[in-house]
Protein backbone atom coordinates (compact mmCIF):
# COMPACT_ATOMS: atom_id res chain seq x y z
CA UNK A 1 5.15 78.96 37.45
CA UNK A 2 2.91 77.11 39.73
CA UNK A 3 3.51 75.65 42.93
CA UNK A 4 4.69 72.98 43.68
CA UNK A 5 3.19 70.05 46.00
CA UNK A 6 5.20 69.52 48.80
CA UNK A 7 5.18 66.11 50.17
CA UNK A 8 6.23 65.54 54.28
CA UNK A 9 6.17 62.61 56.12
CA UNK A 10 6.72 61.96 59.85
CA UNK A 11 7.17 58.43 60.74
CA UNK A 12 7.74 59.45 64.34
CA UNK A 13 6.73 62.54 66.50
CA UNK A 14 7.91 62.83 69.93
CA UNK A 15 8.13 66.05 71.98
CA UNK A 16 10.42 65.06 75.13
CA UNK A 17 9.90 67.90 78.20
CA UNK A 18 10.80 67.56 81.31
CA UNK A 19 8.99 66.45 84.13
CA UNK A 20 5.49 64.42 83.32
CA UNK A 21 4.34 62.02 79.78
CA UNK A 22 4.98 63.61 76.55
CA UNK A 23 1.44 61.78 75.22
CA UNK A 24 -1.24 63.89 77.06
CA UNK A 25 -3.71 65.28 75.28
CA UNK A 26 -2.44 68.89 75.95
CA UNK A 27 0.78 68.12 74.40
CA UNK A 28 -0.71 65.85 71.16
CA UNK A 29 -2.93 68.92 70.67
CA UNK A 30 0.39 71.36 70.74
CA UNK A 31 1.93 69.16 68.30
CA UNK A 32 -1.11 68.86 66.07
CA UNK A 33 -1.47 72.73 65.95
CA UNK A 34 2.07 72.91 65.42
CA UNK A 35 2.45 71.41 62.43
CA UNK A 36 -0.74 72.85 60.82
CA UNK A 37 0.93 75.97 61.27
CA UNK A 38 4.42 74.60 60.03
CA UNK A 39 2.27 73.27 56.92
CA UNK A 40 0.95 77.09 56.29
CA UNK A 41 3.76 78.48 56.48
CA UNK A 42 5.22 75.97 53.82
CA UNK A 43 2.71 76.37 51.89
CA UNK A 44 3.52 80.04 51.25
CA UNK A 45 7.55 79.65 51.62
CA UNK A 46 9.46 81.51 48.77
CA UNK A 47 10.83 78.41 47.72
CA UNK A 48 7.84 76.31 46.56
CA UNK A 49 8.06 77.35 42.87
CA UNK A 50 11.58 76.06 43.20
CA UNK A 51 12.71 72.01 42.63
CA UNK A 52 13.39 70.18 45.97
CA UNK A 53 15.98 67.78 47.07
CA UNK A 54 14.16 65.40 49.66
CA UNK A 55 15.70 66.16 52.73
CA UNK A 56 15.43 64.07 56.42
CA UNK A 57 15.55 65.42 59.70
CA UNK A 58 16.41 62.20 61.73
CA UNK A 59 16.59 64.12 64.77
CA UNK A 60 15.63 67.76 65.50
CA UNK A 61 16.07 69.14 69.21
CA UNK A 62 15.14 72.48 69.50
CA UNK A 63 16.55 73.93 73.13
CA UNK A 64 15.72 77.58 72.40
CA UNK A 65 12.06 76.87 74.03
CA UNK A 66 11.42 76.53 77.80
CA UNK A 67 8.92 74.17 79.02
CA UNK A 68 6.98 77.10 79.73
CA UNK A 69 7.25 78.99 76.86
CA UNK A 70 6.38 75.65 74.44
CA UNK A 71 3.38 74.78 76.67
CA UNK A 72 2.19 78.45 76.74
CA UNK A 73 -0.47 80.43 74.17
CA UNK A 74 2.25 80.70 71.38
CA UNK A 75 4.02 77.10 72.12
CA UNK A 76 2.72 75.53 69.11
CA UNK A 77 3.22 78.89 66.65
CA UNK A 78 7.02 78.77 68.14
CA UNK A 79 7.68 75.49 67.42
CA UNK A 80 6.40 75.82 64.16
CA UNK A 81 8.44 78.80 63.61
CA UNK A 82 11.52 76.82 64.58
CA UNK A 83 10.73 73.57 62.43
CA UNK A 84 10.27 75.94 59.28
CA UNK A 85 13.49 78.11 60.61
CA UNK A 86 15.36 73.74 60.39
CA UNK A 87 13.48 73.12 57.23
CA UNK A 88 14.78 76.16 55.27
CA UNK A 89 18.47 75.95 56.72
CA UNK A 90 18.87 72.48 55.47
CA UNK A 91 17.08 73.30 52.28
CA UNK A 92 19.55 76.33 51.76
């Protein structure tokens, strides 16, 4: 069986941190990155040869990051880890 395209869209993308604008360039770039690597790692999920229900996440807060941790050298791999760790639990 062949996989499957998988179809996202985000009609809205903000990352709220404390202190500072979320639209700098160092934090669009973390985003970006981010979602490559969430788009890899779907990509290659187990369930891509399997049918999908369309899902939404209307709003995902993810508090198990620090400020520091997020903007650090594996912020955007982290995030990405924890959108595909939403993605899968609500596809489950």
């Amino acid at each position: 069986m062949a996989p499957r395209d998988l179809d996202i869209r985000i009609d809205r993308l903000v990352l709220e941190l404390g202190g500072g604008p979320s639209g700098t360039p160092e934090r669009r770039a973390l985003l970006e990155a981010a979602l490559r690597k969430l788009g890899e790692r779907l990509a290659n999920a187990p369930f891509r040869f399997q049918p999908l229900q369309a899902i939404a996440l209307e709003r995902l807060s993810i508090d198990t990051l620090s400020t520091e941790e997020l903007l650090g050298p594996r912020g955007a791999e982290r995030l990405a880890d924890e959108l595909y760790a939403e993605i899968t639990r609500r596809l489950g």
